[in-house]
C-alpha atoms as a PDB file:
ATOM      1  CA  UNK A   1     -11.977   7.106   1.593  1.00  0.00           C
ATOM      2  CA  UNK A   2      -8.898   5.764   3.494  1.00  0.00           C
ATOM      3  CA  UNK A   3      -5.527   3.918   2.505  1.00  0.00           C
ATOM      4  CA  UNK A   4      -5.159   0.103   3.696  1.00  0.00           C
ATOM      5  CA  UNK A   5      -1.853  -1.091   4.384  1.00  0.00           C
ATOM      6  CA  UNK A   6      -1.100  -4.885   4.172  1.00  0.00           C
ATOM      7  CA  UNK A   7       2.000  -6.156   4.477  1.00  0.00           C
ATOM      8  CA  UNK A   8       2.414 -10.118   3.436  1.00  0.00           C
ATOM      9  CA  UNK A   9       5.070 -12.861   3.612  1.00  0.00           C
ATOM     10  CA  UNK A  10       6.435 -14.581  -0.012  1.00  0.00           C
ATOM     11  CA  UNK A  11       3.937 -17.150   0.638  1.00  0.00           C
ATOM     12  CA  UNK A  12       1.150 -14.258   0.917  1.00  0.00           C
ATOM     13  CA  UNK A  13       0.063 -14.907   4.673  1.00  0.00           C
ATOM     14  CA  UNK A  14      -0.797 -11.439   6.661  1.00  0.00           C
ATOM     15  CA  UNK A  15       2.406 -10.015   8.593  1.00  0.00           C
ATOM     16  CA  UNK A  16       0.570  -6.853   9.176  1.00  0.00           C
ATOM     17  CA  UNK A  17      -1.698  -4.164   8.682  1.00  0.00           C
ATOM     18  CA  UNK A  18      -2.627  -0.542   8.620  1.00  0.00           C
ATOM     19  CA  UNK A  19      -4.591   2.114   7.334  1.00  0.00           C
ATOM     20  CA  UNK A  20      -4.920   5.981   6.797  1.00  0.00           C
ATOM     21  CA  UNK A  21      -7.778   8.326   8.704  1.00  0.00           C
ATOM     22  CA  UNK A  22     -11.072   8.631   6.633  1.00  0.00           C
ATOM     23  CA  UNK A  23     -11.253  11.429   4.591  1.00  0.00           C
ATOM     24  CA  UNK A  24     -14.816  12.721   3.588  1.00  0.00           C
ATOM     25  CA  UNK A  25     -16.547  14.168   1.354  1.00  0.00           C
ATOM     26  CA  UNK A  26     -13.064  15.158  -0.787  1.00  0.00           C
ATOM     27  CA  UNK A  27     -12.832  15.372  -4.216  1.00  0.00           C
ATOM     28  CA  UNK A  28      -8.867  14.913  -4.036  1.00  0.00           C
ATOM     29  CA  UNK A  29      -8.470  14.077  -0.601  1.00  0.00           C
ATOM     30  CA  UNK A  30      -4.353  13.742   0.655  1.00  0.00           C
ATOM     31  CA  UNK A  31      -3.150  11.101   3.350  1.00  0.00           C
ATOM     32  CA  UNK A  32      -0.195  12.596   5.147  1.00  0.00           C
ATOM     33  CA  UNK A  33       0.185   9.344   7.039  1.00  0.00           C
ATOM     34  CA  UNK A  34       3.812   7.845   7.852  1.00  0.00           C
ATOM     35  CA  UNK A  35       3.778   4.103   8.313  1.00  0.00           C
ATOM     36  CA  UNK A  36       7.634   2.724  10.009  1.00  0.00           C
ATOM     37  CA  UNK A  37       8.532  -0.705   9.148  1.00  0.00           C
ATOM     38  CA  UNK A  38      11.724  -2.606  10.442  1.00  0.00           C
ATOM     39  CA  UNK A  39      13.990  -2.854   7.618  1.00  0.00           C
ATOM     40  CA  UNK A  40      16.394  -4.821   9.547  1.00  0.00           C
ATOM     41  CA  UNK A  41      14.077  -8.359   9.606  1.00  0.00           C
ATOM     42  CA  UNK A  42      15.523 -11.105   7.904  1.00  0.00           C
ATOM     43  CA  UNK A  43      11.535 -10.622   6.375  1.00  0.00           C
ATOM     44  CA  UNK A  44      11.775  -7.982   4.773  1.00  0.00           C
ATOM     45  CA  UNK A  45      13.009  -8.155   1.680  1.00  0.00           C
ATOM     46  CA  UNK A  46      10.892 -11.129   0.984  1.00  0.00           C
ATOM     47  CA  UNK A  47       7.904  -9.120   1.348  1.00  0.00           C
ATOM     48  CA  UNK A  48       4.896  -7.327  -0.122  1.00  0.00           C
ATOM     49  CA  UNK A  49       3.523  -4.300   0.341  1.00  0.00           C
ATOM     50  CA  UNK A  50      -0.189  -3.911  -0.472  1.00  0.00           C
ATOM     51  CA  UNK A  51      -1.755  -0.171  -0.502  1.00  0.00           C
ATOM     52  CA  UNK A  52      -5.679  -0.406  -1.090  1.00  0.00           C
ATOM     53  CA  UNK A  53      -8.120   3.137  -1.755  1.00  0.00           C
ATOM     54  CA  UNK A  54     -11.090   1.937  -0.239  1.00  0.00           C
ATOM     55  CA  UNK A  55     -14.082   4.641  -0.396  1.00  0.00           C
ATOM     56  CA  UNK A  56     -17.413   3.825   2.094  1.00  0.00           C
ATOM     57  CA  UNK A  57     -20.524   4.413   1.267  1.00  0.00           C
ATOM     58  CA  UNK A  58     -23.396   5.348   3.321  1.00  0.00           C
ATOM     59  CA  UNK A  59     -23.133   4.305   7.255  1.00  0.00           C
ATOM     60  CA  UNK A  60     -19.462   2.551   6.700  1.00  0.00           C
ATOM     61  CA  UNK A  61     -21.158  -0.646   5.839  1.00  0.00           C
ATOM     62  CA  UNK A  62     -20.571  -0.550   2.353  1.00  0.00           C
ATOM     63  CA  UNK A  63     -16.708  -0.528   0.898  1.00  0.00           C
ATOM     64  CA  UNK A  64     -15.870  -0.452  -2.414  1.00  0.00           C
ATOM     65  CA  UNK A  65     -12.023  -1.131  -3.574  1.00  0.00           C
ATOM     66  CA  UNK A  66     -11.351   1.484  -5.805  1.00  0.00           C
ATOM     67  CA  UNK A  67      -7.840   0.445  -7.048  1.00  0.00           C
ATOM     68  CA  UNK A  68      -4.127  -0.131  -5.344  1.00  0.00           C
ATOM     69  CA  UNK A  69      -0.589  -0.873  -6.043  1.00  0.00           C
ATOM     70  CA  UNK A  70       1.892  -3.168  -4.509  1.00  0.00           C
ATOM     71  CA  UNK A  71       5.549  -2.302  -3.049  1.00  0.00           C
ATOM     72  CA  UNK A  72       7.915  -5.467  -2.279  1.00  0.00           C
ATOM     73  CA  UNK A  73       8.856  -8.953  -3.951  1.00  0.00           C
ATOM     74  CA  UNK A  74       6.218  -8.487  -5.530  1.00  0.00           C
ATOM     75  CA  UNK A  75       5.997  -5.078  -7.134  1.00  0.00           C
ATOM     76  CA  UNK A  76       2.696  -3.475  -9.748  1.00  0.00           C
ATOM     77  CA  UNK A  77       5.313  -2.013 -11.762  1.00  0.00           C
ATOM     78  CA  UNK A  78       8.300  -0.674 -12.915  1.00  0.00           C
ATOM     79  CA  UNK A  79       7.513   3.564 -10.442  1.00  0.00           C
ATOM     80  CA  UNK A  80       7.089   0.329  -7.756  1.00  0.00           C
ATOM     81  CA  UNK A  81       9.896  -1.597  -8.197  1.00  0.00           C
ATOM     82  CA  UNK A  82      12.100   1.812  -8.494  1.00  0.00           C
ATOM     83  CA  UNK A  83      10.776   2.780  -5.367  1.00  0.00           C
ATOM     84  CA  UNK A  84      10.630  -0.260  -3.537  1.00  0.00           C
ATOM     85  CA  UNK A  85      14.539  -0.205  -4.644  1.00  0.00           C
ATOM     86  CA  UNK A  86      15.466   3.079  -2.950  1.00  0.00           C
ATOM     87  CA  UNK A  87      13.718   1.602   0.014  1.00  0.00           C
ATOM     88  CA  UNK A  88      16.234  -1.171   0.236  1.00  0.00           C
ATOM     89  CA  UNK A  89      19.185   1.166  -0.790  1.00  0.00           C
ATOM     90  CA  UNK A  90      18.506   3.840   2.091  1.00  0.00           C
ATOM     91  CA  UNK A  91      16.437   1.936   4.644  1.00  0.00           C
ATOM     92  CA  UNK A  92      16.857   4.736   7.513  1.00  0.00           C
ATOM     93  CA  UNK A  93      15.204   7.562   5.363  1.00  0.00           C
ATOM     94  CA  UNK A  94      11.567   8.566   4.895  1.00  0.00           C
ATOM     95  CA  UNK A  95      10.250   7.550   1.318  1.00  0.00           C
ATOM     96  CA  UNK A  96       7.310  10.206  -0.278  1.00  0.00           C
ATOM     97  CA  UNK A  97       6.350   9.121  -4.037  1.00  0.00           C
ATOM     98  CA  UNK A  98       3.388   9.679  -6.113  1.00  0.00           C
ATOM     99  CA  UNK A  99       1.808   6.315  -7.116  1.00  0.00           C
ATOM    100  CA  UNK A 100      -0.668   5.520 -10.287  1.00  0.00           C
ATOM    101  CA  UNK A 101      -3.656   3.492  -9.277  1.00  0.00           C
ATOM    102  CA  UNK A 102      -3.995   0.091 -10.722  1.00  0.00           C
ATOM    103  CA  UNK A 103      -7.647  -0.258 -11.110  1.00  0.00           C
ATOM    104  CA  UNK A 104      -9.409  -2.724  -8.841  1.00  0.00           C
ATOM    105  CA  UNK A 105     -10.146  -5.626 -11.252  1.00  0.00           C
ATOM    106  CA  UNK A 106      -6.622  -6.227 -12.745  1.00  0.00           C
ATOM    107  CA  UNK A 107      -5.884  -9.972 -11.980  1.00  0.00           C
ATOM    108  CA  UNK A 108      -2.292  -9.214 -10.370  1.00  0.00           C
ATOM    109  CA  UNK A 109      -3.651  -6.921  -8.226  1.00  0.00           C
ATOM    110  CA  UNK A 110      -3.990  -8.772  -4.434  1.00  0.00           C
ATOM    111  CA  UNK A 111      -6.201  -6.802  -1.964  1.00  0.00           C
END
């Protein structure tokens, strides 16, 4: 499994993207990954912030979205939106928070 980044504009085209190392063959595996974004951009605070757990099957081919959430304009919910708000307020400082999966067929979920 492995962590996608996506980062998209208010009108939802691609600004960028990331993702995580594959972990395998982990029940509970743990992505110690930092991703730096610059706060500064006029952009920024009219973006999203998608983060997809994608597990592959087999030879890589096969992908399946196992769920996400959303940081930005746009936030999954209210652990988001309190987050994405300390983001804002302290834009020079690391962020580390525990997120709940939304599961991968919720229709406000964006992948």
């Amino acid at each position: 499994t492995y962590i996608k980044v996506t980062q998209k504009d208010h009108h939802g085209r691609l600004m960028d993207k990331n993702r995580t190392g594959l972990q395998k063959c982990k029940r509970d595996p743990e992505y110690n990954t930092t991703f730096a974004y610059d706060a500064s951009s006029k952009h920024f605070l009219d973006c999203t912030f998608h983060f997809t757990v994608v597990k592959v099957k087999g030879m890589g081919k096969n992908k399946e979205l196992l769920g996400g959430f959303s940081l930005g304009k746009q936030c999954s919910g209210d652990n988001e939106r309190e987050h994405w708000s300390e983001t804002i307020r302290l834009p020079n400082q690391a962020m580390v928070r525990w997120h709940a999966l939304a599961p991968r067929d919720e229709p406000d979920m964006q992948y």
